[in-house]
PDB file of N, CA and C in Angstrom:
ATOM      1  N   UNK A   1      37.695 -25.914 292.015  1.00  0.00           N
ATOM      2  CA  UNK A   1      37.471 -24.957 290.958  1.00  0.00           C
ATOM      3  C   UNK A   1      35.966 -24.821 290.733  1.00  0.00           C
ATOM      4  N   UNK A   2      35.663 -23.614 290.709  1.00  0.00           N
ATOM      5  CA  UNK A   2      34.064 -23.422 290.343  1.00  0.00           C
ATOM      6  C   UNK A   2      33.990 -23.048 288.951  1.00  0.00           C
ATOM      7  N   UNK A   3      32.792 -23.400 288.432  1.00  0.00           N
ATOM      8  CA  UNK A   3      32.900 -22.709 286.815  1.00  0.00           C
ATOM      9  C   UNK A   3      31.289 -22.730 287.082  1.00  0.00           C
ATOM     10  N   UNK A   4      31.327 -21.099 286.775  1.00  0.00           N
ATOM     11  CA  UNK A   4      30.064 -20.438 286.629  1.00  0.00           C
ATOM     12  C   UNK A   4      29.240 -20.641 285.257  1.00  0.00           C
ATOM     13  N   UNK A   5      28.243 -20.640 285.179  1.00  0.00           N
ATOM     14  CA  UNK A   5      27.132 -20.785 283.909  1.00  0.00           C
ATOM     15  C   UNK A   5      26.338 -19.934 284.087  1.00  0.00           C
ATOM     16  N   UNK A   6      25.902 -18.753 283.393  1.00  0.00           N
ATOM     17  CA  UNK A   6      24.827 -17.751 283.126  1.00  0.00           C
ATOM     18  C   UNK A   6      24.377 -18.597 282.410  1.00  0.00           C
ATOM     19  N   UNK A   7      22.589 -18.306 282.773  1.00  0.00           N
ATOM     20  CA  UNK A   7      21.695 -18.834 282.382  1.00  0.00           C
ATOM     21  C   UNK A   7      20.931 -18.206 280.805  1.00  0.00           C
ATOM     22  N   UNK A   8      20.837 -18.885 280.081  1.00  0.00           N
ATOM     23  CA  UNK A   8      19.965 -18.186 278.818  1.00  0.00           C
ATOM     24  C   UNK A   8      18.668 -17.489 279.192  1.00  0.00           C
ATOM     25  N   UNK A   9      18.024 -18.290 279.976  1.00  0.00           N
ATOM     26  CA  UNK A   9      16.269 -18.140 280.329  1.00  0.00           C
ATOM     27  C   UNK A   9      16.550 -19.228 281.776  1.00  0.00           C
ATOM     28  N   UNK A  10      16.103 -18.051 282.414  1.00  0.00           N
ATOM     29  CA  UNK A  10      16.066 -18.383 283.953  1.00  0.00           C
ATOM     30  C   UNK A  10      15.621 -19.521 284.659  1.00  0.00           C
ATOM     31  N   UNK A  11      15.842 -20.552 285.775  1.00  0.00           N
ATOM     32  CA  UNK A  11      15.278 -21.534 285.791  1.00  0.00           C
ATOM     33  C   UNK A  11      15.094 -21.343 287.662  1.00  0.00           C
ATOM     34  N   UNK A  12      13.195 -21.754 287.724  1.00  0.00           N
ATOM     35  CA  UNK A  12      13.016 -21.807 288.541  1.00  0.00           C
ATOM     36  C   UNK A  12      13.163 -22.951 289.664  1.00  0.00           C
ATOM     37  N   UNK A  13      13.432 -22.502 290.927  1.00  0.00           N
ATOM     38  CA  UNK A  13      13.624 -23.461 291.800  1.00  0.00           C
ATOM     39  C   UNK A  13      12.911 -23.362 293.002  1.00  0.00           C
ATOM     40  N   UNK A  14      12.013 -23.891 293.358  1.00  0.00           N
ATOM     41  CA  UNK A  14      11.197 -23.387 294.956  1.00  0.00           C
ATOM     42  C   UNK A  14      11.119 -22.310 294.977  1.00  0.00           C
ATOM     43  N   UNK A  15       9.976 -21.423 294.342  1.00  0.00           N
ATOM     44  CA  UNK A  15       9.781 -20.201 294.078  1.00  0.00           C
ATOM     45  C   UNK A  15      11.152 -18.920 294.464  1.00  0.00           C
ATOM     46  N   UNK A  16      12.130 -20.211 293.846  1.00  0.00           N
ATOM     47  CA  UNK A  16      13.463 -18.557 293.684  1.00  0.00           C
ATOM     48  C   UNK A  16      13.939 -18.887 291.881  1.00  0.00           C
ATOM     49  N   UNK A  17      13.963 -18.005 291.156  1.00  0.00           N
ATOM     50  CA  UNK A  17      14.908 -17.395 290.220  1.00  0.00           C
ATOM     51  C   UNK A  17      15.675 -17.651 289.918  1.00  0.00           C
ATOM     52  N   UNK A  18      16.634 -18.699 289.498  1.00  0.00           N
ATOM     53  CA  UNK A  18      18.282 -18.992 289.141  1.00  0.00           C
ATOM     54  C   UNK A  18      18.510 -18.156 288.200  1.00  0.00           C
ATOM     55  N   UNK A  19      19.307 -17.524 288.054  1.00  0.00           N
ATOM     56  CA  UNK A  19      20.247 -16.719 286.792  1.00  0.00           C
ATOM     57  C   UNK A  19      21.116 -17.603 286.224  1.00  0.00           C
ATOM     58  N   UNK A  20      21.937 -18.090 287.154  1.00  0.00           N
ATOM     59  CA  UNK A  20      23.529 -18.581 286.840  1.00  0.00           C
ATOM     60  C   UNK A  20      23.659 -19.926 287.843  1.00  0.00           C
ATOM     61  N   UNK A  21      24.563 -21.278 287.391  1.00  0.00           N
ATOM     62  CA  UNK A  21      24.660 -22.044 288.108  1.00  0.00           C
ATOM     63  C   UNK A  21      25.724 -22.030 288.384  1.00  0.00           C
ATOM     64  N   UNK A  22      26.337 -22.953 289.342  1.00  0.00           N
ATOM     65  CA  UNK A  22      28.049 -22.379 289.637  1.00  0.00           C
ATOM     66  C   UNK A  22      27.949 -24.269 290.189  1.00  0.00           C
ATOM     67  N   UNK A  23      29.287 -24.585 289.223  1.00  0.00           N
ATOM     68  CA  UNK A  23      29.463 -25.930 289.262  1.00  0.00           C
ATOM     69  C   UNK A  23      30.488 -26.474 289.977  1.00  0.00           C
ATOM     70  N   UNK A  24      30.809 -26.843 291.147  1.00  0.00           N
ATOM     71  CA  UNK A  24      31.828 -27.223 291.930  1.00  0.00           C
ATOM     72  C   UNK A  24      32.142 -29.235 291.990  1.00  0.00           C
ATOM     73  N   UNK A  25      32.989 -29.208 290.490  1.00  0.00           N
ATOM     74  CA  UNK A  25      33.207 -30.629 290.122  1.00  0.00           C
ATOM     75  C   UNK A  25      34.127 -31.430 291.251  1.00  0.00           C
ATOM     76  N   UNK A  26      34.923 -29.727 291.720  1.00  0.00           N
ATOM     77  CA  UNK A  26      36.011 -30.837 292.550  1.00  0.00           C
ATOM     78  C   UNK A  26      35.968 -31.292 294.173  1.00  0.00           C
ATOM     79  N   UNK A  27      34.420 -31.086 294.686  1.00  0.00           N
ATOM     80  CA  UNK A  27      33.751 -30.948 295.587  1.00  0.00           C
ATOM     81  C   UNK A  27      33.596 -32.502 295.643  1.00  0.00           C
ATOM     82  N   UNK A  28      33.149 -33.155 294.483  1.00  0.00           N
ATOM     83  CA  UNK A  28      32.276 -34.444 294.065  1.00  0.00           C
ATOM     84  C   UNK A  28      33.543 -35.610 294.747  1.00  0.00           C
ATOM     85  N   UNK A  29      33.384 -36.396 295.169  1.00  0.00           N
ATOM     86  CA  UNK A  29      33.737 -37.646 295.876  1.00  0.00           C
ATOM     87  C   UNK A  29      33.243 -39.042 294.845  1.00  0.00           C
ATOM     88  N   UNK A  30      34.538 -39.878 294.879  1.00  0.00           N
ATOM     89  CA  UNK A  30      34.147 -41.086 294.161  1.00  0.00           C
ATOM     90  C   UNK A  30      32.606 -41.722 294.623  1.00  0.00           C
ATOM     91  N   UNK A  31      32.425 -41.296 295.872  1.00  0.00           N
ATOM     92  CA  UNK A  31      31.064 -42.304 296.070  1.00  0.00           C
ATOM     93  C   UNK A  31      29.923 -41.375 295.470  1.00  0.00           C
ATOM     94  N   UNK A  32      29.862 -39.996 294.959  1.00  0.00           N
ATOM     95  CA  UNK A  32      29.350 -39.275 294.157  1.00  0.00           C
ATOM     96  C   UNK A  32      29.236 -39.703 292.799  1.00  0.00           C
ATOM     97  N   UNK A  33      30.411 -39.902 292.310  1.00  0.00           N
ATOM     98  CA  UNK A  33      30.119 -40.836 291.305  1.00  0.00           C
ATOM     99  C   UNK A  33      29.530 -42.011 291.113  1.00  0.00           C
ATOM    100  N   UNK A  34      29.879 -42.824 291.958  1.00  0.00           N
ATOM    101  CA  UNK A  34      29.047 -44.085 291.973  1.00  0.00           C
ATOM    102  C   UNK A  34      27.707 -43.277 292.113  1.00  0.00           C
ATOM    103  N   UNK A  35      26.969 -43.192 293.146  1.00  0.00           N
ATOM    104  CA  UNK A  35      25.646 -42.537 292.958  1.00  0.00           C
ATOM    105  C   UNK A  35      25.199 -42.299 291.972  1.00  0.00           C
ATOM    106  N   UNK A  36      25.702 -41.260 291.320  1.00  0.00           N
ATOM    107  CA  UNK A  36      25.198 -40.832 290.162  1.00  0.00           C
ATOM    108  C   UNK A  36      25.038 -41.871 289.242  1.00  0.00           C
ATOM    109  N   UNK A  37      25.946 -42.742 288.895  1.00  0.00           N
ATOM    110  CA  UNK A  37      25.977 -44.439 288.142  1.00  0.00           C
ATOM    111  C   UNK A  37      24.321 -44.974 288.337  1.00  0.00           C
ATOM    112  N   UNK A  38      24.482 -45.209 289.649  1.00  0.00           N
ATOM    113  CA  UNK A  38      23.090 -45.745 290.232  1.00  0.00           C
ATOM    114  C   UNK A  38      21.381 -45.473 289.688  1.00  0.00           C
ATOM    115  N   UNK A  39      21.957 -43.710 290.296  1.00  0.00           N
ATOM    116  CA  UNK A  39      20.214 -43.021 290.256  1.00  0.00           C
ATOM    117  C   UNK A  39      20.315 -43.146 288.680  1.00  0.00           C
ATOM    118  N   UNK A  40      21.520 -42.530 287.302  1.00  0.00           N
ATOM    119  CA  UNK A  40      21.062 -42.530 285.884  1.00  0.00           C
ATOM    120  C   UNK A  40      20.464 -43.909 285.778  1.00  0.00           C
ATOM    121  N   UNK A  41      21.039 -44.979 286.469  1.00  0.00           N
ATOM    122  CA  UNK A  41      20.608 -46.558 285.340  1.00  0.00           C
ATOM    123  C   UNK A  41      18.800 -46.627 285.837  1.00  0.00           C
ATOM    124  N   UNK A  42      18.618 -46.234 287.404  1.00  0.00           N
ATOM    125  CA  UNK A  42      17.308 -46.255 287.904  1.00  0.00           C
ATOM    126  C   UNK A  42      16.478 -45.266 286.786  1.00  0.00           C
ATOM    127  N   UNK A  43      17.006 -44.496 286.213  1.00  0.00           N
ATOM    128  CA  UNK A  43      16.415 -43.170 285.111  1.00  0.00           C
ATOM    129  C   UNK A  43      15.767 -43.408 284.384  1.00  0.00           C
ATOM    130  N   UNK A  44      17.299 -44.755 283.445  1.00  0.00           N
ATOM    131  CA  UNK A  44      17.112 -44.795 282.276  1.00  0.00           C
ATOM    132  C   UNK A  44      18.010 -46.859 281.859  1.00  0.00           C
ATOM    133  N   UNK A  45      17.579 -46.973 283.203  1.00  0.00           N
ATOM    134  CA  UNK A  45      18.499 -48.577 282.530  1.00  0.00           C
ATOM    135  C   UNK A  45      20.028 -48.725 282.280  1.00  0.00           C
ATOM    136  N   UNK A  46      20.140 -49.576 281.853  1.00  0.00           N
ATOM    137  CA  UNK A  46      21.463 -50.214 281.881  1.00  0.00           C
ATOM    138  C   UNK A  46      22.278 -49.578 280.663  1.00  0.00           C
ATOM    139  N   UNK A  47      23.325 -48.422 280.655  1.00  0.00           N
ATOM    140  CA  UNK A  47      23.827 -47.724 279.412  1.00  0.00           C
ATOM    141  C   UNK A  47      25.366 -48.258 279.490  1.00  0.00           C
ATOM    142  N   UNK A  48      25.979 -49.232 278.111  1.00  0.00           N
ATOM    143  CA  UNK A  48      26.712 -49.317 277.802  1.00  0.00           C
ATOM    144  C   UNK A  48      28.018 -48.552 278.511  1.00  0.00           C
ATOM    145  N   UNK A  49      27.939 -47.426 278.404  1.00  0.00           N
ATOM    146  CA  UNK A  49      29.170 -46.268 279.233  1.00  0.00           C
ATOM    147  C   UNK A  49      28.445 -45.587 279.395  1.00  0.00           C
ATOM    148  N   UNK A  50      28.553 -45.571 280.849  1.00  0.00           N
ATOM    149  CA  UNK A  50      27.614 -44.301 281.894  1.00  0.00           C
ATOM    150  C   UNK A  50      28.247 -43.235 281.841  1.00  0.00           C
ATOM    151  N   UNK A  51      29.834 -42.901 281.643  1.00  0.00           N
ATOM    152  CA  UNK A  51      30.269 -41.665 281.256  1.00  0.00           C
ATOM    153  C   UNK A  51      29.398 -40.883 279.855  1.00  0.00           C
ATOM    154  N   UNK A  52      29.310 -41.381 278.955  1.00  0.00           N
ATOM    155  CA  UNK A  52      28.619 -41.031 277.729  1.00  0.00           C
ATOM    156  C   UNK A  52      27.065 -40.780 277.761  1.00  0.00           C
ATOM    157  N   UNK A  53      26.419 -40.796 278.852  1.00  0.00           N
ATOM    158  CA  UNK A  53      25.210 -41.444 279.412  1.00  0.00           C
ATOM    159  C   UNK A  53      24.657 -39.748 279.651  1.00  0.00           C
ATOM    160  N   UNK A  54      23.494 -39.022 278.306  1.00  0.00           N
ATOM    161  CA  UNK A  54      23.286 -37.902 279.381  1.00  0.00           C
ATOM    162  C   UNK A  54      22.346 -37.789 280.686  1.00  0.00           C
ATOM    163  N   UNK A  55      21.554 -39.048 280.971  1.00  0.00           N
ATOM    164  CA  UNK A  55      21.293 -38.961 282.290  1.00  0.00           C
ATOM    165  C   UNK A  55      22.516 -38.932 283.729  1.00  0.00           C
ATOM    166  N   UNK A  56      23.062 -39.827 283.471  1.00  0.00           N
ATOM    167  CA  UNK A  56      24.362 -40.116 283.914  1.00  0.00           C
ATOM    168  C   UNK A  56      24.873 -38.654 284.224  1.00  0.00           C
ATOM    169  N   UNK A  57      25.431 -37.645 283.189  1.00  0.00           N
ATOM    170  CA  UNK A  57      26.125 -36.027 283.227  1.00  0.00           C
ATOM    171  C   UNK A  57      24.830 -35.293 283.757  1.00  0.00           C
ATOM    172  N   UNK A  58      23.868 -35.573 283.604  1.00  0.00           N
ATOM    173  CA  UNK A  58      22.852 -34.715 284.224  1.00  0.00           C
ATOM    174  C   UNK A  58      22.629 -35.306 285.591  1.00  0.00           C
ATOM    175  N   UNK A  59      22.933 -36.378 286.302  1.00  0.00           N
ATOM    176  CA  UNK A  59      23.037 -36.659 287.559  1.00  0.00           C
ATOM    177  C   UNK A  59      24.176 -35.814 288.357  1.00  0.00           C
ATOM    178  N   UNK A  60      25.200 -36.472 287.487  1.00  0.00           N
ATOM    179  CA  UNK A  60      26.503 -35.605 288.280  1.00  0.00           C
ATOM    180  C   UNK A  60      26.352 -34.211 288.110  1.00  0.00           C
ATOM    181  N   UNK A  61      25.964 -33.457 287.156  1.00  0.00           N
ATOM    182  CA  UNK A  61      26.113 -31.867 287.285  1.00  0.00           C
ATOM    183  C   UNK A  61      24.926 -30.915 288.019  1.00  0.00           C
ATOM    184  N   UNK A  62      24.113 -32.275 288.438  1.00  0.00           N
ATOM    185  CA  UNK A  62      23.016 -31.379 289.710  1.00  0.00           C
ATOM    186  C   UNK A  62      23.253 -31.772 291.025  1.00  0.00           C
ATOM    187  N   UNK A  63      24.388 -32.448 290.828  1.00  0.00           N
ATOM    188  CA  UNK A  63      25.415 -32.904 292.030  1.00  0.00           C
ATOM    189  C   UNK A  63      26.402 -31.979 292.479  1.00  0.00           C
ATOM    190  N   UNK A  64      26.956 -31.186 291.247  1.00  0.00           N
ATOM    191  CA  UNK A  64      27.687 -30.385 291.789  1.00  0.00           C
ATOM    192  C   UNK A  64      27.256 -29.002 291.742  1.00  0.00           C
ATOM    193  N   UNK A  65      26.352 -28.548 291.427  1.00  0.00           N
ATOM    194  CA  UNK A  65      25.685 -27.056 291.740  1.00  0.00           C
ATOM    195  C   UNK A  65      24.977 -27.403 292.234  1.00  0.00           C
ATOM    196  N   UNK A  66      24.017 -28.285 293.118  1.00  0.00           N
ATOM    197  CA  UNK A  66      23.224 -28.518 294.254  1.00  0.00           C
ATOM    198  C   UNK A  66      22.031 -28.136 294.067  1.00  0.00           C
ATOM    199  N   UNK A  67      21.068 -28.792 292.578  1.00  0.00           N
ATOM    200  CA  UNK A  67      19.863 -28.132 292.319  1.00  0.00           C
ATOM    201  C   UNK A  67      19.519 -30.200 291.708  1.00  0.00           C
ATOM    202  N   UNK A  68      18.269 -30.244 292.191  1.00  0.00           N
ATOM    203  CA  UNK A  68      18.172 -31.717 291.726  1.00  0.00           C
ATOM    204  C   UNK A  68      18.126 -32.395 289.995  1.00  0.00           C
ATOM    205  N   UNK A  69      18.018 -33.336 289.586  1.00  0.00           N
ATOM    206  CA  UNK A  69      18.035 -33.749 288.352  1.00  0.00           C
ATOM    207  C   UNK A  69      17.153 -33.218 287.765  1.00  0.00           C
ATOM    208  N   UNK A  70      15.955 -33.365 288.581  1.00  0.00           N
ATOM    209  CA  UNK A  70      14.581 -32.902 287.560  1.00  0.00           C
ATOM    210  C   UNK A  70      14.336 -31.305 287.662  1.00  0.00           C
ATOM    211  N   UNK A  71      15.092 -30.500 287.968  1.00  0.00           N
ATOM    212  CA  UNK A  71      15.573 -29.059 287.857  1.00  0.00           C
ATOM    213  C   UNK A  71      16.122 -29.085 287.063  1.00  0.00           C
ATOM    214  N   UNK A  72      17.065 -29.411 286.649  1.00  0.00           N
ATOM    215  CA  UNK A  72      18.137 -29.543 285.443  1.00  0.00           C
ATOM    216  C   UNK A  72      17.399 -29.704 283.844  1.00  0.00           C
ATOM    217  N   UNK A  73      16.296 -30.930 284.076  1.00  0.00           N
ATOM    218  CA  UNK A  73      15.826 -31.256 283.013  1.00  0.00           C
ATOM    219  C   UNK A  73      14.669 -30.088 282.237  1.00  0.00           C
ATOM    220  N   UNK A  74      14.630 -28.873 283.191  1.00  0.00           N
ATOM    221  CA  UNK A  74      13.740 -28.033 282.947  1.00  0.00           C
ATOM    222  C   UNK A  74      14.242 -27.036 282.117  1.00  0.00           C
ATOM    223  N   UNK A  75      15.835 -26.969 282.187  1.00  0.00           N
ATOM    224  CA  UNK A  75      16.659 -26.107 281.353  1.00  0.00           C
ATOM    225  C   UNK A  75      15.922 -25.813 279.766  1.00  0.00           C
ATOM    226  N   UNK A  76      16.544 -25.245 279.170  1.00  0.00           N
ATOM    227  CA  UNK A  76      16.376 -24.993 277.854  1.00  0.00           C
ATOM    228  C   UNK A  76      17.806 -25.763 277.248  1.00  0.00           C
ATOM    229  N   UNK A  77      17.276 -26.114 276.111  1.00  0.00           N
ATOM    230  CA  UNK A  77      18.327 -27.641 275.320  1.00  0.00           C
ATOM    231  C   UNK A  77      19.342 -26.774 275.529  1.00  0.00           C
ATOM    232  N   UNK A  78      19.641 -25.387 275.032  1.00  0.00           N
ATOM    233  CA  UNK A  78      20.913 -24.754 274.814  1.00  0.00           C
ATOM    234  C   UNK A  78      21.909 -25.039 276.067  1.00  0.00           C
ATOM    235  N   UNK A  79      21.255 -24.613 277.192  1.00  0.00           N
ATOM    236  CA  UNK A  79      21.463 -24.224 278.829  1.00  0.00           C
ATOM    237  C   UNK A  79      22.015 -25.665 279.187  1.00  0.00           C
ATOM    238  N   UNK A  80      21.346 -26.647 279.006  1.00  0.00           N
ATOM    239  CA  UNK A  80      20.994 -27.854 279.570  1.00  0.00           C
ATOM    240  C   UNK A  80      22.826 -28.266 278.501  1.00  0.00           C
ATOM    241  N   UNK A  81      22.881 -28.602 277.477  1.00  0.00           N
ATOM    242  CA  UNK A  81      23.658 -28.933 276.897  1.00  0.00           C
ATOM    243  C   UNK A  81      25.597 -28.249 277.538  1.00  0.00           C
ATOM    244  N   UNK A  82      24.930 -26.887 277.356  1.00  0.00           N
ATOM    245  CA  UNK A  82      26.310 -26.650 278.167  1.00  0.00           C
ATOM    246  C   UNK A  82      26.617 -27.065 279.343  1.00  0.00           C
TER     247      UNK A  82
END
C-alpha cells in the first residue's frame, strides 16, 4: 500500500523539488526495522520504546519513501509530523 503526502512547502533533495512523498510501509522488511532501531539509538541513544522514539519514525519513514533521515529533518514541523 502506498500512501501519498503532499507537501506543505516543498523539500529539496539534490537539486530536485519534492512536492509529495509517497510512503511504501509494506515494502519495509523486519531487518528494516531493526536498522532503523540501530541508526535512531546511534541519533539519539538508548530510548526506552523505540516505537515511540521520533528519531526511530523518522528513520523508518525515510526508509520507506527513499529520501534520507536528514532530508526528512528539513521538513516543516507540520509536514514532518504527518
Amino acid at each position: 500500500m502506498k500512501l501519498p503526502l503532499p507537501l506543505e512547502k516543498p523539500l529539496r533533495v539534490d537539486d530536485k523539488e519534492i512536492t509529495s512523498l509517497t510512503f511504501e510501509f509494506d515494502k519495509l522488511t523486519g531487518a528494516d526495522i531493526i536498522n532503523a532501531t540501530d541508526e535512531a539509538r546511534q541519533i539519539i541513544g538508548f530510548s526506552p520504546n523505540d516505537m515511540q522514539s521520533s528519531a526511530f519514525r523518522a528513520v523508518l519513514a525515510a526508509k520507506a519513501c527513499g529520501v534520507l533521515y536528514h532530508d526528512l529533518l528539513r521538513l516543516g514541523a507540520r509536514d514532518f509530523y504527518r
